[in-house]
C-alpha atoms as a PDB file:
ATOM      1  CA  UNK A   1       0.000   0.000   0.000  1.00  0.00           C
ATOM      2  CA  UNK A   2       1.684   3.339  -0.730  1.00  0.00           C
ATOM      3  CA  UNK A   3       2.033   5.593   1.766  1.00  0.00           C
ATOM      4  CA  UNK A   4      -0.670   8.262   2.671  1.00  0.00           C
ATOM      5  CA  UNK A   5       2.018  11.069   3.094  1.00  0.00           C
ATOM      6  CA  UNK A   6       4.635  12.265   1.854  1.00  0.00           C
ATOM      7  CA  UNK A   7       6.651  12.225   4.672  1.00  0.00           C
ATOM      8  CA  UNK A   8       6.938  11.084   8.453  1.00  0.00           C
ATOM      9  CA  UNK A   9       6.714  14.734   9.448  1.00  0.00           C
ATOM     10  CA  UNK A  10       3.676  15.492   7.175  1.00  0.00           C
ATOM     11  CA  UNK A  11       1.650  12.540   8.879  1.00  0.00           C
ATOM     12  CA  UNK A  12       2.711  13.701  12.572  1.00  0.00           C
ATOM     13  CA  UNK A  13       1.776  17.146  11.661  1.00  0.00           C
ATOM     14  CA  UNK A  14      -1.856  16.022  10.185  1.00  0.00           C
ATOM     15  CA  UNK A  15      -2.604  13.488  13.347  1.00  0.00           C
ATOM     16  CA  UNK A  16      -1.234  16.669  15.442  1.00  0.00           C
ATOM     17  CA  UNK A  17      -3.778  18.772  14.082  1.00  0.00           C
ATOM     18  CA  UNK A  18      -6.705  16.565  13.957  1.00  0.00           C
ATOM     19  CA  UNK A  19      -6.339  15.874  17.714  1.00  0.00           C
ATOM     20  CA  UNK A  20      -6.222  19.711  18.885  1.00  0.00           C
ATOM     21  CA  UNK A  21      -8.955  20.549  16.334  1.00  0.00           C
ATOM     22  CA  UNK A  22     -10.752  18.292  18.324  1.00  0.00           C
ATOM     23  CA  UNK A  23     -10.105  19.109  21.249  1.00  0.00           C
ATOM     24  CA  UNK A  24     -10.558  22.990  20.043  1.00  0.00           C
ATOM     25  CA  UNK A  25     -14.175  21.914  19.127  1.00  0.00           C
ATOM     26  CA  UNK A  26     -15.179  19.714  22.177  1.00  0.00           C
ATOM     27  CA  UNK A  27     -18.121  20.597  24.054  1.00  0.00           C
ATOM     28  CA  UNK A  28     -17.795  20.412  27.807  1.00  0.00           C
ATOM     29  CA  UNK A  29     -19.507  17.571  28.108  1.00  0.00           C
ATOM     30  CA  UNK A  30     -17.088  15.959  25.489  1.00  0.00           C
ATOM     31  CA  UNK A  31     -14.036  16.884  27.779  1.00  0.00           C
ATOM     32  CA  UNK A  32     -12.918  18.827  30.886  1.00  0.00           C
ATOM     33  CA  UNK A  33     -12.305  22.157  29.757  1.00  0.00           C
ATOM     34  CA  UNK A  34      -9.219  22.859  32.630  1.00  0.00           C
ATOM     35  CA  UNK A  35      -8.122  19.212  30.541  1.00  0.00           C
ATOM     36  CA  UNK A  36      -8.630  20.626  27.180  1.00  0.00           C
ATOM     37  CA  UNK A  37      -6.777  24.099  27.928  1.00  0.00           C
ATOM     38  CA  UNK A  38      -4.190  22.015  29.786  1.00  0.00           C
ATOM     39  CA  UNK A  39      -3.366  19.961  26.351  1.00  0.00           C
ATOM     40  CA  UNK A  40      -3.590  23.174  24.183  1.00  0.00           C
ATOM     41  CA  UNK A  41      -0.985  24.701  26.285  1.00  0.00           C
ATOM     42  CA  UNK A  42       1.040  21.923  26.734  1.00  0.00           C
ATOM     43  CA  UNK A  43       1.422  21.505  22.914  1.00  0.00           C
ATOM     44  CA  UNK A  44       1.355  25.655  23.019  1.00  0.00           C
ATOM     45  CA  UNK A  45       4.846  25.627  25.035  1.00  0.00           C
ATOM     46  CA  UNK A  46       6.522  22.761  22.850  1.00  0.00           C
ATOM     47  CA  UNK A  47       6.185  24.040  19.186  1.00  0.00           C
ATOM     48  CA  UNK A  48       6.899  27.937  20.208  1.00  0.00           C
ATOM     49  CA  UNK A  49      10.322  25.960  21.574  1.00  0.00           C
ATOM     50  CA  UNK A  50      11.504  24.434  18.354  1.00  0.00           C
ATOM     51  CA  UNK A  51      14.062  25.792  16.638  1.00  0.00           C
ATOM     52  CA  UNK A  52      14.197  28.315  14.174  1.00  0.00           C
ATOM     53  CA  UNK A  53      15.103  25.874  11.398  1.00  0.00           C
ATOM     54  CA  UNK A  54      11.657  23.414  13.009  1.00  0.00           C
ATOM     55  CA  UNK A  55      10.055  26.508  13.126  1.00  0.00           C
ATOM     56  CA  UNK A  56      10.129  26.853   9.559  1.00  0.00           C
ATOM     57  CA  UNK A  57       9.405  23.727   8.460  1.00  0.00           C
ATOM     58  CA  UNK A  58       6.280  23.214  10.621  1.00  0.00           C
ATOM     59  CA  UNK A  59       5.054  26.758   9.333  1.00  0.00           C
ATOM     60  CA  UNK A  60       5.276  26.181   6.020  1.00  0.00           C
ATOM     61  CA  UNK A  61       4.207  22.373   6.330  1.00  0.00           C
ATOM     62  CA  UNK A  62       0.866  23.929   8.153  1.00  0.00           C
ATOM     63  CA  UNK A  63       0.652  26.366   5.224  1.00  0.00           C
ATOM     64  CA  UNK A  64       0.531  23.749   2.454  1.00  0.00           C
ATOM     65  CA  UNK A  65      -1.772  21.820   4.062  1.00  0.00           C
ATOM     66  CA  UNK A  66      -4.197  24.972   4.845  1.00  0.00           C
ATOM     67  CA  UNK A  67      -3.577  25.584   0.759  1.00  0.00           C
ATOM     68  CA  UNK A  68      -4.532  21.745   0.393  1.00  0.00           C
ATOM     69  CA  UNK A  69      -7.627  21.906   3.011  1.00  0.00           C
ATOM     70  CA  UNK A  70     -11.161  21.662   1.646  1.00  0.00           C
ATOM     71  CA  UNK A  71     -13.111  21.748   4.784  1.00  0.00           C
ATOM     72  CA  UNK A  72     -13.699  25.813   5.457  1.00  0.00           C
ATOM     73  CA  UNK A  73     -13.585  25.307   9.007  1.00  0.00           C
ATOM     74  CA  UNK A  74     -10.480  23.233   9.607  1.00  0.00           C
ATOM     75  CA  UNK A  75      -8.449  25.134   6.779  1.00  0.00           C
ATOM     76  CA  UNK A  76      -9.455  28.409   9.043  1.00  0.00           C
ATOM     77  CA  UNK A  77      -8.100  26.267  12.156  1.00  0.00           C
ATOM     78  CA  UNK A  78      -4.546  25.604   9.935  1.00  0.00           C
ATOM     79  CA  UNK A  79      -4.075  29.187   8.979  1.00  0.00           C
ATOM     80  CA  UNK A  80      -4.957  30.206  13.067  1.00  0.00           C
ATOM     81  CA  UNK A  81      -2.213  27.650  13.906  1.00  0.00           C
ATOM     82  CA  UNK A  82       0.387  29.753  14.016  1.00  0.00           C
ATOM     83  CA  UNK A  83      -0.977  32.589  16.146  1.00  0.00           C
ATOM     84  CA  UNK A  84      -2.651  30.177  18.187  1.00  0.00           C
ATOM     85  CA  UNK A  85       0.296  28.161  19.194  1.00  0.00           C
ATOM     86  CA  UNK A  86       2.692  30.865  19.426  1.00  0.00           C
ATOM     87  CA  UNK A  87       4.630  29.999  15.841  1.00  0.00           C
ATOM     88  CA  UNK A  88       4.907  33.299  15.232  1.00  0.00           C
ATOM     89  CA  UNK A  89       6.885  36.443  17.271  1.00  0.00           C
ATOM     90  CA  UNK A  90       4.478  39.796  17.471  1.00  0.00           C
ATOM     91  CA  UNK A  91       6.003  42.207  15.643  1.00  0.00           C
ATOM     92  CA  UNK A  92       7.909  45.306  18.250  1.00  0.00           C
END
């Protein structure tokens, strides 16, 4: 079966995505909502600590697949990604 990506890092990023779009859209009677904000934080504080040269590559990964999106509302929750998770520095 050929492979559904085309790369290790483009499936992580896609599974990464799904999950916190979930959890973005839970009700709270789906989850917690301390556990929710705990997991968008968590994963919050990890990519705005990746390297420059990560940095990078996970922006423009999550930019081809907001390009690549059909559903409206996740393709909105791709190109909010990077504000959202503190991928980008506010400009002084």
């Amino acid at each position: 079966m050929p492979a559904a990506y085309p790369s290790l890092t483009r499936a992580l990023a896609e599974a990464l995505v799904d999950v916190l779009w979930f959890i973005d859209g839970c009700e709270d009677e789906q989850m917690d909502p301390d556990d929710a904000v705990k997991v968008l934080e968590g994963v919050a504080y990890i990519v705005s600590n990746l390297s420059r040269e990560q940095r990078d590559e996970f922006l423009d990964l999550l930019g081809t697949m907001a390009r690549e999106e059909a559903d409206p509302s996740r393709r909105a929750f791709l190109e909010e990604f990077p504000d959202d998770f503190g991928l980008v520095e506010d400009a002084v």
